[in-house]
Each structure stands twice: as structure tokens, then as C-alpha cells.
Protein backbone atom coordinates (compact mmCIF):
# COMPACT_ATOMS: atom_id res chain seq x y z
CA UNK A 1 18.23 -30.26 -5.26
CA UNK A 2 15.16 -27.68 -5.17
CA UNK A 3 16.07 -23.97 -5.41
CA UNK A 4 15.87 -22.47 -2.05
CA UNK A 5 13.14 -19.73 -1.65
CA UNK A 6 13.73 -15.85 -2.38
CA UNK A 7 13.50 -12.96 -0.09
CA UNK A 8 11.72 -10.01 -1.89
CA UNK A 9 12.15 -5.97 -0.17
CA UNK A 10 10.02 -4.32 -1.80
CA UNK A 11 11.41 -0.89 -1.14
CA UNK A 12 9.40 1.90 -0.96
CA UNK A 13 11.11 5.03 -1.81
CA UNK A 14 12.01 7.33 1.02
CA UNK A 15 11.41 4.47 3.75
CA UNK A 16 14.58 3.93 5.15
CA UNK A 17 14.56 1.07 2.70
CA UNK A 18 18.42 1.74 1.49
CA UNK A 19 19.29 0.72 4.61
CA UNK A 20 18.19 -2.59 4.18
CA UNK A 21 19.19 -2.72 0.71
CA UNK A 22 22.81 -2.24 1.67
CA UNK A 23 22.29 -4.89 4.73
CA UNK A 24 21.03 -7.43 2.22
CA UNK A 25 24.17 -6.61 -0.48
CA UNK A 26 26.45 -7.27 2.66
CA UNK A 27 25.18 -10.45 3.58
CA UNK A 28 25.87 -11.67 -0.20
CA UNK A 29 29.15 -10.01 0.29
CA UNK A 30 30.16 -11.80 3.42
CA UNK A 31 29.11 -15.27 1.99
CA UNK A 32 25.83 -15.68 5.41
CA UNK A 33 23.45 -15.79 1.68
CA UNK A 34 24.55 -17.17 -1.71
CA UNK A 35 23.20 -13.98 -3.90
CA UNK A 36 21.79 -10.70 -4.16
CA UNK A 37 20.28 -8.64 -6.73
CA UNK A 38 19.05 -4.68 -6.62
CA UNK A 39 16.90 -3.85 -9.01
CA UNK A 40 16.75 0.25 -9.56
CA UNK A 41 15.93 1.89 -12.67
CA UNK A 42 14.24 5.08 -13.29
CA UNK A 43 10.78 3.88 -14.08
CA UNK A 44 10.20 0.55 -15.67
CA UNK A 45 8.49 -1.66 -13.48
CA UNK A 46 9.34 -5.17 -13.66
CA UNK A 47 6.96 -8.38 -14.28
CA UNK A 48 8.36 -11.38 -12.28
CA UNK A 49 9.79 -13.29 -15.17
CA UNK A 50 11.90 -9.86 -15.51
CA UNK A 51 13.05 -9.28 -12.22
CA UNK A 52 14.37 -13.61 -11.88
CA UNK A 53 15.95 -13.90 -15.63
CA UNK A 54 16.04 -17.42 -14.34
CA UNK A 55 14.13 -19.47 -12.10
CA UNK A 56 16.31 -22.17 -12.08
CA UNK A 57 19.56 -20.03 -10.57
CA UNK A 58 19.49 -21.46 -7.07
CA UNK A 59 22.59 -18.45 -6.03
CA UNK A 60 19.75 -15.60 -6.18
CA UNK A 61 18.13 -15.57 -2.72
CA UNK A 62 17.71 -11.93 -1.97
CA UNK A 63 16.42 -9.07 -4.13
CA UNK A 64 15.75 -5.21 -3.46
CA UNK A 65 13.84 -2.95 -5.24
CA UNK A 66 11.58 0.21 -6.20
CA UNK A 67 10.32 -1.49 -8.86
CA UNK A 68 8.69 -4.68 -8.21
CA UNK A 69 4.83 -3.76 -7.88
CA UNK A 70 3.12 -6.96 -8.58
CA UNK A 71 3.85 -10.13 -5.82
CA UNK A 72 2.88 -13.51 -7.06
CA UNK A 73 3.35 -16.44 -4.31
CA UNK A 74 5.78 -18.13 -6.95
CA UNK A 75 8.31 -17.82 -9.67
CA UNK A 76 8.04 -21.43 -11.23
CA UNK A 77 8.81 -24.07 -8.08
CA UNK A 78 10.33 -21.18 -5.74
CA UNK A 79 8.28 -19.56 -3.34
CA UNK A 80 8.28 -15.37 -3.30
CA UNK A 81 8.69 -14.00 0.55
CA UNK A 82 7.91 -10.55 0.52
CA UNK A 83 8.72 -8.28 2.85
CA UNK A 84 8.37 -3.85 3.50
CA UNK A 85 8.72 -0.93 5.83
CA UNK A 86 6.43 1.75 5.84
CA UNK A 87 6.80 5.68 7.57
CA UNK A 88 4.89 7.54 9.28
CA UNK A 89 3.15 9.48 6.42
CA UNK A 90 4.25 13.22 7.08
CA UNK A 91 7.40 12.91 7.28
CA UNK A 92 7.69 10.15 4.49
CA UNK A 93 6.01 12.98 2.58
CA UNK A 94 8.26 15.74 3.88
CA UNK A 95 11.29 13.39 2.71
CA UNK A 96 9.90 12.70 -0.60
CA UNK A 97 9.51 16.64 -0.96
CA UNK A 98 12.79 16.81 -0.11
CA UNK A 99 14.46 14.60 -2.27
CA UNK A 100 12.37 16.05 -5.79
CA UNK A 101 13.82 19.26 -4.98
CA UNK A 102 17.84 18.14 -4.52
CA UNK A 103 16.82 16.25 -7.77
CA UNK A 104 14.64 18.12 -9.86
CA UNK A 105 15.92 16.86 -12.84
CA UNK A 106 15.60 13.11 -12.30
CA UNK A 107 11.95 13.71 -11.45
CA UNK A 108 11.52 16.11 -13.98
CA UNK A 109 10.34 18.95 -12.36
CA UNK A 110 9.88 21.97 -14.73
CA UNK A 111 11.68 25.23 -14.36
CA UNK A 112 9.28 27.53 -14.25
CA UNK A 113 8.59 25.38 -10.67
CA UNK A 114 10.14 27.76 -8.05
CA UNK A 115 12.86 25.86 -5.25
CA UNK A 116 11.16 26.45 -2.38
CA UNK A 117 9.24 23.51 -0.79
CA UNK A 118 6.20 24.98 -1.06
CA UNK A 119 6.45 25.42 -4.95
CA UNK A 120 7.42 21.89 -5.18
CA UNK A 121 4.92 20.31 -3.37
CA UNK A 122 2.59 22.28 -5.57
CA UNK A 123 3.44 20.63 -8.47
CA UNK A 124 3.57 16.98 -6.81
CA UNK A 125 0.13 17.46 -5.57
CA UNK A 126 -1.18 18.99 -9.02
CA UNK A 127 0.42 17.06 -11.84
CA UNK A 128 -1.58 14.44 -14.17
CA UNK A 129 1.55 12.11 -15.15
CA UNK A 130 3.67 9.72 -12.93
CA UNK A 131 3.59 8.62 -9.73
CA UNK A 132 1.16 9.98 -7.35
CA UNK A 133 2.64 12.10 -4.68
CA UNK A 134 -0.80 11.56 -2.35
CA UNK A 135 -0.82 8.57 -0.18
CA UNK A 136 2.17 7.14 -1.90
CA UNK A 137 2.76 4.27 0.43
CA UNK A 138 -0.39 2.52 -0.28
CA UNK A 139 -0.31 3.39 -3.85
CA UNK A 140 3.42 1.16 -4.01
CA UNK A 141 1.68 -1.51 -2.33
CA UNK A 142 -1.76 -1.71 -4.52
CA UNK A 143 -1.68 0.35 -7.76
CA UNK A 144 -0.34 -2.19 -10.26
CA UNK A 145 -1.94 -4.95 -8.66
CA UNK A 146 -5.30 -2.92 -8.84
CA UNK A 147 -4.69 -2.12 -12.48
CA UNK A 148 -3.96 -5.79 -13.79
CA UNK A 149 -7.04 -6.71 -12.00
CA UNK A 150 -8.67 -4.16 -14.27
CA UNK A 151 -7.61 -5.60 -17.16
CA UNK A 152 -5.65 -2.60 -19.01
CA UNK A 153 -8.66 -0.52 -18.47
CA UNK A 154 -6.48 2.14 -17.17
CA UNK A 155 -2.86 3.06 -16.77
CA UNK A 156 -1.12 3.12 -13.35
CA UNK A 157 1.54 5.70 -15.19
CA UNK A 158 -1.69 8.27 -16.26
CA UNK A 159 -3.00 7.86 -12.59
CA UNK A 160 -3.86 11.98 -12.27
CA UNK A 161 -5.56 11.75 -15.74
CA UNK A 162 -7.88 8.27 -14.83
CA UNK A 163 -11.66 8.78 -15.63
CA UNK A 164 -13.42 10.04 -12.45
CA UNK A 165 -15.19 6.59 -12.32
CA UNK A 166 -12.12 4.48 -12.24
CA UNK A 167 -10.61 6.80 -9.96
CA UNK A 168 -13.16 6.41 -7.40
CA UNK A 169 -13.20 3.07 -8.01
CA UNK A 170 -9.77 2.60 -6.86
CA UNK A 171 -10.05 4.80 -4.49
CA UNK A 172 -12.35 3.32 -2.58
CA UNK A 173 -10.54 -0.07 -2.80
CA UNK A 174 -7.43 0.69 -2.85
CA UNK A 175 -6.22 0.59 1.24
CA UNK A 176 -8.52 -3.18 1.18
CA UNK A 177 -6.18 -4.39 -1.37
CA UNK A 178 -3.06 -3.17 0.30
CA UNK A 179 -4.14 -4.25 3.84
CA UNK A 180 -4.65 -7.91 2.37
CA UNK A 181 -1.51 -7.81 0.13
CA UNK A 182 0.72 -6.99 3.23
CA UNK A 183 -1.33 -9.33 5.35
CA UNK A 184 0.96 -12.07 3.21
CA UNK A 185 4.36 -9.77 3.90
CA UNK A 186 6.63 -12.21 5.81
CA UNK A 187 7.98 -8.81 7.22
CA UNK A 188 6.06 -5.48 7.58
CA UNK A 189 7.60 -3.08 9.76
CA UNK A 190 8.27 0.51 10.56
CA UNK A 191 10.88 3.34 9.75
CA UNK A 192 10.21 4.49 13.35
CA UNK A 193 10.80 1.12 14.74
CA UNK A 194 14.24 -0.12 12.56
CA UNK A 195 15.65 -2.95 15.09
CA UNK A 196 12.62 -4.54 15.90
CA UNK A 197 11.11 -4.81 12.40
CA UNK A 198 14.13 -6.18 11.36
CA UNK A 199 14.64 -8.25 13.93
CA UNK A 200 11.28 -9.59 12.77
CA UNK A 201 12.81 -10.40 9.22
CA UNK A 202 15.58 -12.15 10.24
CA UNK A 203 13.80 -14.34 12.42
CA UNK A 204 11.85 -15.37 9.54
CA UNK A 205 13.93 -15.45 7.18
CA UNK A 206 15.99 -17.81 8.90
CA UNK A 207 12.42 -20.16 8.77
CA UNK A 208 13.18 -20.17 4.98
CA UNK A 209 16.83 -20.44 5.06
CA UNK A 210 18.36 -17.37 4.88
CA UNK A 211 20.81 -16.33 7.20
CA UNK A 212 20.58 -12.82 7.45
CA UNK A 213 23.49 -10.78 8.87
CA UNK A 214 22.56 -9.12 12.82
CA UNK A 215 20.59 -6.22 12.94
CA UNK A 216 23.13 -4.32 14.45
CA UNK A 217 25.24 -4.62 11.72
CA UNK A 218 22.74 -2.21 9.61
CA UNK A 219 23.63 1.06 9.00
CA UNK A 220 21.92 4.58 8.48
CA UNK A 221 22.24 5.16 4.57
CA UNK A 222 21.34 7.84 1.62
CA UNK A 223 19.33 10.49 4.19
CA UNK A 224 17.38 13.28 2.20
CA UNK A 225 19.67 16.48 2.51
CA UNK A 226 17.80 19.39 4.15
CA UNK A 227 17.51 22.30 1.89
CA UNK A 228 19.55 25.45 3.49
CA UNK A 229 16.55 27.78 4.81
CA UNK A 230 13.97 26.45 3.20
CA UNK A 231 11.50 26.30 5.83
CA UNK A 232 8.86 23.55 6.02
CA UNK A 233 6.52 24.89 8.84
CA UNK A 234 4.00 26.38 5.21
CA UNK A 235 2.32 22.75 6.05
CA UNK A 236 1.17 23.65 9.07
CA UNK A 237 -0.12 27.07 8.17
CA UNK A 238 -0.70 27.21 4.78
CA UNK A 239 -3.68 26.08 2.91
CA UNK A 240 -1.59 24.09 0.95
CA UNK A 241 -0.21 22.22 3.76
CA UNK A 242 -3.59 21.18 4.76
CA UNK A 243 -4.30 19.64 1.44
CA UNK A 244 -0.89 18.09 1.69
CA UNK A 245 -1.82 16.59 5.03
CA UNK A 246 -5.62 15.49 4.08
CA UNK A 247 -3.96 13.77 0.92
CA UNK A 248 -1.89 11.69 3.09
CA UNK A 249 -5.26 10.32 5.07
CA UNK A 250 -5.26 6.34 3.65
CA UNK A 251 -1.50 6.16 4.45
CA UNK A 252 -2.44 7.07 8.18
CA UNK A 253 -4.43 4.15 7.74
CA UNK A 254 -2.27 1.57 6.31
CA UNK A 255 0.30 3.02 8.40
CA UNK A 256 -1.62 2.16 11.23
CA UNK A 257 -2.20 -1.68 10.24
CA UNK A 258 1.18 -1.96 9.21
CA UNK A 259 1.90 -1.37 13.20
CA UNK A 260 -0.56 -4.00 14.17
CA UNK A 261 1.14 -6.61 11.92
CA UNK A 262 4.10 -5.60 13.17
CA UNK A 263 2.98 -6.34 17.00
CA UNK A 264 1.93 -9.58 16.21
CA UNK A 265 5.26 -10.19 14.52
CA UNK A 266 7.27 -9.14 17.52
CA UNK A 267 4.72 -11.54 19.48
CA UNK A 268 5.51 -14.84 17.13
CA UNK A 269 8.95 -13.95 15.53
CA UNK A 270 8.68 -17.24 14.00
CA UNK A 271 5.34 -17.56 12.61
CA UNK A 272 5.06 -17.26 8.86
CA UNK A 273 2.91 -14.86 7.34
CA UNK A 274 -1.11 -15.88 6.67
């Protein structure tokens, strides 16, 4: 018997995505899907033959992760379905923020970086190493894609210290690639629209053969604390809040075509992705 497809989230951090996670792990729990696997380490980011150990294990059917950056159509004979959510920008920004300063540490933020918000986002916005704080959602979607299709010519870890020319370079084609890589999402959906993108993924999931637990049966999970008077209104009067906001300008894009594909999902459930 042929191994049945897999169901790839790839979660993008501060998305609402742990939600999902956790509705995914459930429906392994409960027996509706075979197997489940979240895959959530600091930083390494995982080539396909390292995310599936084994091809041939016809149990895995559902994986989650921060960490899976690259999405070929196939691991051996099993088709790869991949699926996302994306947020509105500002506050997917405001809730990254958030989360570096409750854990400084894990990101390694330095302490001679104050605790305010303002200090924080500072250092996001400024530093040379690690992932880029500016228009973060489309830089999950097409930044290690664009970099193998460069060949090693640059590092998608060194992003802040690129040569100007490969920098613009990607620049300019980065929101192309991540329009056409989500084009081939079976799912994209919204933070701002939970039940209905969801809905969305079940419906077509069930096309594949999963049977997804109902959408009702999700649950609000892992919300960024808000820091006790820290107050976040600097990005609307501060000139640092403006550069915050104007670095956040291809994500308003993507954002944007994310909602399309999401209308035309809601308009053919049951259509697979192009």
C-alpha cells in the first residue's frame, strides 16, 4: 500500500500558528490521523530528508514547524501539502517585539539593550546576525528558497551583513517568490480570520485523506504576555516607529495576497491548490 500524503504547517512564529500546532497534536492524539510530528528547535533549519527520517513510515501524516523553510512537492513517492497563516503585519510585529523582550535570553538580546519596547525594537531593526526582524513574514516564506537558488552565494543566517548587491537583489524578488510559493499552499489563511482559514484546511485536507478534528475544537494557545507599562504608542510617534512601520511595507503586500487566496479558498473549499 502507498504511503498516504503529509500535511506540512509551516508555522510562522508569532502567527497564531501554536494554535494549530496543538489542533494537529490532538488529532494524532484522538486517533481522526495516524501521526504527528513538531519540529521546534532553536535555529537549525531542516532539509526535507531531516524533517521525514523516513519516507517510507506511512504513520507520519502531519508535521508542524518553525523550521521547515524549503517546500519541495515530494519526499520520495509522498506528496508535501503545505499549508500557513499569516498576520496582519503590525501587530505580528508588535507580538514579535513582545515576545524578544519576555525572552531576551533565548534571542540573545544583549544587556546593555534597555527593557523598554522601544530599546528592543532598536536592536531588532539594527542588528547584522539572525533573523530579520523587517518584513519577517515574507522572509519565512522566501529566504532559504531564495538563497539555494543562489547557490551558497550568500547566507540566509548573515542576512543584515549581505553585500548591497545581493541584498537588492533579493529584495526586489523576494515578495514574487513568496507570492508564487504560497500560490501552491493547500491552505493560506489569516490570524484575523481563524475559523474560516481553517475551515479551508480541513476541507482540503480531507481531499488528501486526513481527517482533521472540527474547527471548533481549536483553542487559543501561548499569547505574547503584555509587558506591565511598557507603552507601545512610541510607533506611532516616534521616528523609530515610522521606520518600524515602513520596514513592514512587503508584508502589507503579501499580507494582502494571502487574503485573496484565502477568498478563493472559502469560494472552492475543495479545490486543490495550483
Amino acid at each position: 500500500m502507498q504511503a498516504p500524503d503529509i500535511l506540512v504547517y509551516v508555522h510562522i512564529p508569532k502567527c497564531a500558528g501554536t494554535a494549530v500546532r496543538v489542533w494537529l497534536r490532538d488529532a494524532a492524539v484522538e486517533g481522526a490521523i495516524t501521526g504527528f510530528r513538531a519540529l521546534y528547535p532553536e535555529r537549525h533549519i531542516y532539509l526535507p530528508n531531516e524533517a521525514w527520517p523516513s519516507s517510507n513510515d506511512a504513520r507520519l501524516v502531519a508535521v508542524s514547524s518553525h523550521n521547515i523553510r524549503r517546500y519541495p512537492p515530494r519526499l520520495g513517492a509522498r506528496r508535501l501539502h503545505y499549508a500557513t497563516i499569516l498576520r496582519d503585519p503590525r501587530a505580528q510585529a508588535i507580538s514579535v517585539l513582545r515576545y524578544t523582550q519576555q525572552e531576551r535570553k533565548a534571542f540573545g538580546v544583549p544587556a546593555s539593550v534597555g527593557t523598554a519596547s522601544i530599546d528592543v525594537a532598536r536592536w531588532l531593526l539594527e542588528r547584522t546576525d539572525g533573523e530579520p526582524f523587517e518584513n519577517a513574514q515574507t522572509n519565512h516564506i522566501a529566504l532559504h528558497e531564495w538563497c539555494d537558488a543562489a547557490h551558497g552565494r550568500v547566507n540566509p543566517e548573515r542576512y543584515g551583513s549581505w553585500p548591497k548587491r545581493d541584498r537588492a537583489t533579493y529584495e526586489r524578488e523576494r515578495l514574487p517568490l513568496a507570492k508564487s510559493l504560497l500560490q501552491r499552499f493547500i491552505m493560506v489563511g489569516t490570524a484575523e480570520r481563524p475559523a474560516e482559514s481553517l475551515h479551508v484546511l480541513r476541507a482540503r485536507s480531507a481531499g488528501i485523506g486526513l481527517n482533521l478534528l472540527p474547527v471548533d475544537r481549536v483553542t487559543v494557545t501561548n499569547v505574547t504576555e503584555i509587558p506591565e507599562g511598557d507603552d507601545i504608542s512610541w510607533i506611532d510617534r516616534d521616528p523609530l516607529g515610522a521606520r518600524l512601520l515602513e520596514s513592514l511595507a512587503v508584508d502589507y503586500e503579501l499580507y494582502a495576497y494571502g487574503q485573496t487566496l484565502l477568498e478563493r479558498a472559502l469560494a472552492e473549499p475543495n479545490a486543490e491548490a495550483v
